[in-house]
N, C-alpha and C. Protein backbone atom coordinates (compact mmCIF):
# COMPACT_ATOMS: atom_id res chain seq x y z
N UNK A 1 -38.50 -75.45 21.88
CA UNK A 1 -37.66 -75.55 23.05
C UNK A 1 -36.20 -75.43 22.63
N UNK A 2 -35.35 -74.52 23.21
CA UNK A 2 -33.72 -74.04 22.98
C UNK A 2 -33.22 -75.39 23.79
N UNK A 3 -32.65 -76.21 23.04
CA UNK A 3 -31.78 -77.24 23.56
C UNK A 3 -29.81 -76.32 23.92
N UNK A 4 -28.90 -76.58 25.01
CA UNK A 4 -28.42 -76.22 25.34
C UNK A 4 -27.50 -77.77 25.68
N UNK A 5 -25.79 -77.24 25.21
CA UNK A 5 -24.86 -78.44 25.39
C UNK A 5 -24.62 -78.81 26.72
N UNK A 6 -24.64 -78.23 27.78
CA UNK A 6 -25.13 -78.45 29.30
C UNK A 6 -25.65 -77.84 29.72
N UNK A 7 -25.70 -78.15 31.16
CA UNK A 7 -26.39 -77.07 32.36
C UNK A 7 -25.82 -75.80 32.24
N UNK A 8 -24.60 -75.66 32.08
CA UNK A 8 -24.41 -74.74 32.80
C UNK A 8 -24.18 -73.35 31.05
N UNK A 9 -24.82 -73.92 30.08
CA UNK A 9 -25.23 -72.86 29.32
C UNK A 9 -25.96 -72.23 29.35
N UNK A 10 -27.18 -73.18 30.13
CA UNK A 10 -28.83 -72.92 30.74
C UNK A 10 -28.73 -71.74 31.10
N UNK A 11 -29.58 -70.84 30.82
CA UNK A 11 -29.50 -69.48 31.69
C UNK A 11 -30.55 -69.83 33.14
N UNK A 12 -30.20 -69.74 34.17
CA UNK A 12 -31.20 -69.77 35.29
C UNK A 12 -32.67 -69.34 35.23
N UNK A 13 -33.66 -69.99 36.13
CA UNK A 13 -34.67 -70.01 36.14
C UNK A 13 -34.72 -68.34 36.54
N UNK A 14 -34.50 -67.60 37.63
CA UNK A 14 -34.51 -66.52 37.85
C UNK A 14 -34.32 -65.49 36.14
N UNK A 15 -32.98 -65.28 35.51
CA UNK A 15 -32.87 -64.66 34.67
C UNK A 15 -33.97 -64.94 33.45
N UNK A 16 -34.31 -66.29 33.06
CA UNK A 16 -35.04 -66.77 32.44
C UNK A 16 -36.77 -65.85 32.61
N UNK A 17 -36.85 -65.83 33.52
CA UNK A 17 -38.35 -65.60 34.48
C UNK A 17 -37.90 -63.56 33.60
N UNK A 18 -36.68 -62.65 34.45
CA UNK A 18 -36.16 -61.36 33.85
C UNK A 18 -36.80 -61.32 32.85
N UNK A 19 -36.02 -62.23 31.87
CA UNK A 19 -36.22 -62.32 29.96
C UNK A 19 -37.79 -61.78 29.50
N UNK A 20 -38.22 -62.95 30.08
CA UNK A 20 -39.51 -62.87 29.89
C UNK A 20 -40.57 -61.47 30.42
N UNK A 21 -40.12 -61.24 31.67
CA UNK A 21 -41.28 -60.19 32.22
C UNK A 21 -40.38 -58.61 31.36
N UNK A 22 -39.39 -58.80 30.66
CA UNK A 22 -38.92 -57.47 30.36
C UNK A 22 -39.45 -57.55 28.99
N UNK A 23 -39.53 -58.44 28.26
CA UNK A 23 -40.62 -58.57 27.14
C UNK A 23 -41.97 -58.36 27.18
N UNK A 24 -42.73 -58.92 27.96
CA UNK A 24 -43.75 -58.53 28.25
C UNK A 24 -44.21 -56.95 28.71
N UNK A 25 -43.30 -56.69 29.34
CA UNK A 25 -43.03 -55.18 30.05
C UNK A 25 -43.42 -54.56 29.02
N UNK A 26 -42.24 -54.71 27.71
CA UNK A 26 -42.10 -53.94 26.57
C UNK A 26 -43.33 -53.84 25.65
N UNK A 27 -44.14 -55.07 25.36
CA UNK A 27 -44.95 -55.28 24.57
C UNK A 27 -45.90 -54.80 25.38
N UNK A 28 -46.73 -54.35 26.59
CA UNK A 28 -47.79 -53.85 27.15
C UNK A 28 -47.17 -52.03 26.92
N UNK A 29 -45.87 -51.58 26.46
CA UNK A 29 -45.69 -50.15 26.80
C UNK A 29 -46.13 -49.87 25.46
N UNK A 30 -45.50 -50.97 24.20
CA UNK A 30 -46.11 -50.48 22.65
C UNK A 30 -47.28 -50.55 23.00
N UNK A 31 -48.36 -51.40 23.06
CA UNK A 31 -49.68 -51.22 23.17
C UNK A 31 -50.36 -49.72 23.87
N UNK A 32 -49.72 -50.06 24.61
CA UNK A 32 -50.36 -48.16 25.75
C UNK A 32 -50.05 -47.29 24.70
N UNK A 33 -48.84 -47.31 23.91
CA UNK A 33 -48.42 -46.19 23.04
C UNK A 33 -49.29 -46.44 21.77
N UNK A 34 -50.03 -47.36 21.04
CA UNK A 34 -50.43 -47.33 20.16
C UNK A 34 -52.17 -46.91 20.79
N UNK A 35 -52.35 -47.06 22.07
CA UNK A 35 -53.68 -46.78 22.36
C UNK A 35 -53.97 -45.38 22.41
N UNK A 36 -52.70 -44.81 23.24
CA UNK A 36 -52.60 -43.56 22.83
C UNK A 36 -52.65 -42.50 21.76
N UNK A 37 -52.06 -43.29 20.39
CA UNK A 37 -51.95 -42.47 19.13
C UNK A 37 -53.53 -42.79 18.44
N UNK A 38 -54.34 -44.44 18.66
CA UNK A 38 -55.50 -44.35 18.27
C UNK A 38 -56.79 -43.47 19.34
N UNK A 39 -56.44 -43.05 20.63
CA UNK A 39 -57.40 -42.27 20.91
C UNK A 39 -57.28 -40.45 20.16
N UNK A 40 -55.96 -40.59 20.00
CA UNK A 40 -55.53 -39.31 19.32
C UNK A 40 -56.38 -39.20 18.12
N UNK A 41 -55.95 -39.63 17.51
CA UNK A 41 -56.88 -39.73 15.59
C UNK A 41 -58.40 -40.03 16.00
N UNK A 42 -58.72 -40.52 17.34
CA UNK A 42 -60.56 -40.49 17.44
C UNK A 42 -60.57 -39.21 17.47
N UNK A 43 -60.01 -38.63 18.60
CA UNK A 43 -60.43 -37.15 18.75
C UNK A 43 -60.23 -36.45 17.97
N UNK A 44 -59.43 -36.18 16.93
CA UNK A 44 -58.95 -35.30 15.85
C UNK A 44 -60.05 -35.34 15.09
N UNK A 45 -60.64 -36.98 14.57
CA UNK A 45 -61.77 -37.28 13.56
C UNK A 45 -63.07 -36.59 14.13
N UNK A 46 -63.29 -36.59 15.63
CA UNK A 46 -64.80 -35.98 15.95
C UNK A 46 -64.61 -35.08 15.85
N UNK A 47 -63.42 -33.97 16.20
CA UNK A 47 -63.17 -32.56 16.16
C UNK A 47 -63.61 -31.94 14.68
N UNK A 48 -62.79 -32.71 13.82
CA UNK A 48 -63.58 -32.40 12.31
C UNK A 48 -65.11 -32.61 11.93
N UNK A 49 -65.31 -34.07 12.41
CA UNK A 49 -66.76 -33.99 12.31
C UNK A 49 -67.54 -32.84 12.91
N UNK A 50 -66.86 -32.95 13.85
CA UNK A 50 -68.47 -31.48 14.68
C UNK A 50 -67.91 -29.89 14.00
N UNK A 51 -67.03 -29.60 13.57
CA UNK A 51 -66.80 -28.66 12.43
C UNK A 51 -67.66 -28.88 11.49
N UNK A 52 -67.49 -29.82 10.67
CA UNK A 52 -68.10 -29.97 9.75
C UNK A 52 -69.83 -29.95 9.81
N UNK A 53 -70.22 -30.55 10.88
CA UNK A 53 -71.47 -30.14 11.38
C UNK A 53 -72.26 -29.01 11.46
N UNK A 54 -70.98 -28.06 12.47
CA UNK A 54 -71.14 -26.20 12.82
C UNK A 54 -71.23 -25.66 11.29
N UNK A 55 -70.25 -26.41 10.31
CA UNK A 55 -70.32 -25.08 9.04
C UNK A 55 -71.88 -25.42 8.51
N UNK A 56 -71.92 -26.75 8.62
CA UNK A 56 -73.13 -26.98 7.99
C UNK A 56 -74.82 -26.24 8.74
N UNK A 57 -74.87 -26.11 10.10
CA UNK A 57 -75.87 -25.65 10.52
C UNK A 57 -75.74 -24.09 10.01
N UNK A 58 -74.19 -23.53 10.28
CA UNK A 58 -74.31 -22.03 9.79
C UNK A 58 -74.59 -22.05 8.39
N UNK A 59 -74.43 -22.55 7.98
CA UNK A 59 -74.97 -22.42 5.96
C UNK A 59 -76.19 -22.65 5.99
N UNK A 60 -77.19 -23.18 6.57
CA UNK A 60 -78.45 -23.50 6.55
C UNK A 60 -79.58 -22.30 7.37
C-alpha cells in the first residue's frame, strides 16, 4: 500500500480506477500480440512438417 503525506497527494478514486484499466488494457494487447506470433511459428512448424512429409511420400 503507497502511503501518501495527505489527501490531497492521493490521486482520486476515478484516476486511480484510469491507472489501472490502462494497465490492464496494455497487458491483454501484449498477450494478443504474443498469441499472435505463437500461432505464427504453429503454422510455419506444420507447413514444414507437411513438406517434409510430401518429400518423403515422393521419395518412396
Amino acid at each position: 500500500m503507497v502511503r501518501f503525506r495527505s489527501k490531497s497527494d492521493a490521486p482520486d478514486l476515478h484516476t486511480q480506477l484510469e491507472s489501472m484499466l490502462d494497465q490492464v488494457w496494455r497487458s491483454e494487447s501484449d498477450w494478443r500480440l504474443w498469441d499472435r506470433l505463437d500461432a505464427a511459428v504453429q503454422l510455419e512448424d506444420l507447413r514444414e512438417k507437411r513438406l517434409k512429409d510430401r518429400d518423403i511420400k515422393k521419395a518412396a
